[in-house]
C-alpha atoms as a PDB file:
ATOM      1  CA  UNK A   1      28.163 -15.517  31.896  1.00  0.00           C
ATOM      2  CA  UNK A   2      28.532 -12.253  30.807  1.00  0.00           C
ATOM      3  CA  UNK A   3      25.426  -9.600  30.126  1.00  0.00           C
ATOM      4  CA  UNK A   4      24.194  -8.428  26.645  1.00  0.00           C
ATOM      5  CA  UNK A   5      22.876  -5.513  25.751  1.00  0.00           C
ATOM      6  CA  UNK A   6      19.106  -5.858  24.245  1.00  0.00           C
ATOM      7  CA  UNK A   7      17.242  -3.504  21.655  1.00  0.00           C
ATOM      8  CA  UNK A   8      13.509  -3.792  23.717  1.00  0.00           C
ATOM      9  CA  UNK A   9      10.808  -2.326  21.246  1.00  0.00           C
ATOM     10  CA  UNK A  10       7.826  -0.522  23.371  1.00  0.00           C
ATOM     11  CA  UNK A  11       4.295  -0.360  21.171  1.00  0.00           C
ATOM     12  CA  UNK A  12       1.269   0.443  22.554  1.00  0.00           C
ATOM     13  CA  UNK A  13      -1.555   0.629  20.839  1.00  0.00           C
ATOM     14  CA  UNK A  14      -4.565   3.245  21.118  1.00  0.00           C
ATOM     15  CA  UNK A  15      -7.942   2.762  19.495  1.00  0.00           C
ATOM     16  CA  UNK A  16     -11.131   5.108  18.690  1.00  0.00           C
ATOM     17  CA  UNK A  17     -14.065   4.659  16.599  1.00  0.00           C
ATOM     18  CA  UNK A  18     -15.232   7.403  15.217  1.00  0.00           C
ATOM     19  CA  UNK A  19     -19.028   7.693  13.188  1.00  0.00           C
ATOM     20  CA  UNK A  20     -19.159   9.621  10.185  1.00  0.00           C
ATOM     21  CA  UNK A  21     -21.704  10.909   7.153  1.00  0.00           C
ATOM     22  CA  UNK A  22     -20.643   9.112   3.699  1.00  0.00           C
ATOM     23  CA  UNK A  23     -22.085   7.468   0.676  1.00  0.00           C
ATOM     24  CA  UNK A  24     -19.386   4.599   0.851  1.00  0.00           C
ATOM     25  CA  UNK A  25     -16.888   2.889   2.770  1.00  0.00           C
ATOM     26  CA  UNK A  26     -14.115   4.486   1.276  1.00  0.00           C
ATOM     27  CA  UNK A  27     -14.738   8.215   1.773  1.00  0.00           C
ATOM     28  CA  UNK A  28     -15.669   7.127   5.134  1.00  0.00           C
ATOM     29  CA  UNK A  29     -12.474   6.294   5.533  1.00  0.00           C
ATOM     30  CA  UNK A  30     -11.064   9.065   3.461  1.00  0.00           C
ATOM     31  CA  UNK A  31     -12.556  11.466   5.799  1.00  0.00           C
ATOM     32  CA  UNK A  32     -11.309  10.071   9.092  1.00  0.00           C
ATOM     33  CA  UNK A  33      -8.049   9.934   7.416  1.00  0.00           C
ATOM     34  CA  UNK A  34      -8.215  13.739   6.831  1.00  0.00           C
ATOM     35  CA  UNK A  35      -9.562  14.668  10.268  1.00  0.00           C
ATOM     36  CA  UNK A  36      -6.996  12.674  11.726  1.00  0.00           C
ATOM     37  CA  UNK A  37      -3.969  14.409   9.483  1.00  0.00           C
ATOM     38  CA  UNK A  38      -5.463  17.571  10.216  1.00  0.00           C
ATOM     39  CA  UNK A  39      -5.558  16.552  14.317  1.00  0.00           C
ATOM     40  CA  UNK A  40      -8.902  17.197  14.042  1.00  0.00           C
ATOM     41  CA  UNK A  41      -8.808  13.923  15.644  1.00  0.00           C
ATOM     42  CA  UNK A  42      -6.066  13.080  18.414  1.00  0.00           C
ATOM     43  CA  UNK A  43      -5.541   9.975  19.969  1.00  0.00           C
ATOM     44  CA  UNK A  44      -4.849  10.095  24.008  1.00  0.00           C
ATOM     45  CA  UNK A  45      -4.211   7.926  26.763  1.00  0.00           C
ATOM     46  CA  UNK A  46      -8.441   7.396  27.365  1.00  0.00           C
ATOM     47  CA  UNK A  47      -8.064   5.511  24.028  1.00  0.00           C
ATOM     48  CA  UNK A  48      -5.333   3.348  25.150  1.00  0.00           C
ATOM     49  CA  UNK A  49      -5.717  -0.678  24.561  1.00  0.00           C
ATOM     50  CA  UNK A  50      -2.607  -2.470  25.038  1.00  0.00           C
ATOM     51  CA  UNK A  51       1.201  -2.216  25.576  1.00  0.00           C
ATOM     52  CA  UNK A  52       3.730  -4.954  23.986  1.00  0.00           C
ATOM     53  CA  UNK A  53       7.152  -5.363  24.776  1.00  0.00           C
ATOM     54  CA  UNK A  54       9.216  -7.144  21.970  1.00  0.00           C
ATOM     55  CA  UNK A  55      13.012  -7.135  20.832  1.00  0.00           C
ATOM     56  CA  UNK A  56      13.566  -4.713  18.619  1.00  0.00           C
ATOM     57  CA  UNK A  57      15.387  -5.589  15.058  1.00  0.00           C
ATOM     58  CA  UNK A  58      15.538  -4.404  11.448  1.00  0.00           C
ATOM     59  CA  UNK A  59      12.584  -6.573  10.564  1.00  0.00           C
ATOM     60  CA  UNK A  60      10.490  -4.339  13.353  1.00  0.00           C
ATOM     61  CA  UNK A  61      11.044  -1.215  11.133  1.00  0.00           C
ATOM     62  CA  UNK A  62      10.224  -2.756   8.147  1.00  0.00           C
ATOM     63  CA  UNK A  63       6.649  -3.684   9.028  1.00  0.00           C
ATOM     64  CA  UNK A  64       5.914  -0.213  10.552  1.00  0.00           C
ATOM     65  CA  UNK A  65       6.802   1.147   7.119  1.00  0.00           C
ATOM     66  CA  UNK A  66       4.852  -1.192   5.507  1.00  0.00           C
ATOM     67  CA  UNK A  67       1.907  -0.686   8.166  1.00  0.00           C
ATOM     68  CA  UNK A  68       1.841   3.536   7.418  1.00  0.00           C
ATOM     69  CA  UNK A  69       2.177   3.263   3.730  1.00  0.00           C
ATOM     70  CA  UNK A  70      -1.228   1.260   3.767  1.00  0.00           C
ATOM     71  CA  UNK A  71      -3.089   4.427   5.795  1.00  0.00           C
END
């Protein structure tokens, strides 16, 4: 039987939660979101949660698209 050669996608995932002054859910979020664009707030290995190891195809790329456009 002869070998293939595998795309192997790496994600791992890193987590914070971070408390913050606002009069609704939404600028909540709106300020984290502007913090973290500014690196105000950085994400580092203490944060880290979890590694997966998946095959990597078009489909992966797709979602991660999807998954930033909703930030």
């Amino acid at each position: 039987m002869k070998e293939k050669i595998y795309e192997i996608e790496i994600e791992e995932t890193l987590q914070r939660v971070v408390k913050v002054k606002a009069f609704n859910l939404s600028e909540a979020i709106d300020k984290v979101k502007d913090k973290y664009d500014n690196e105000e707030i950085v994400l580092d290995a203490s944060d880290y949660i979890d590694t997966k190891f998946n095959e990597y195809n078009d489909n992966s790329i797709i979602k991660k698209q999807h998954s930033y456009a909703e930030r």
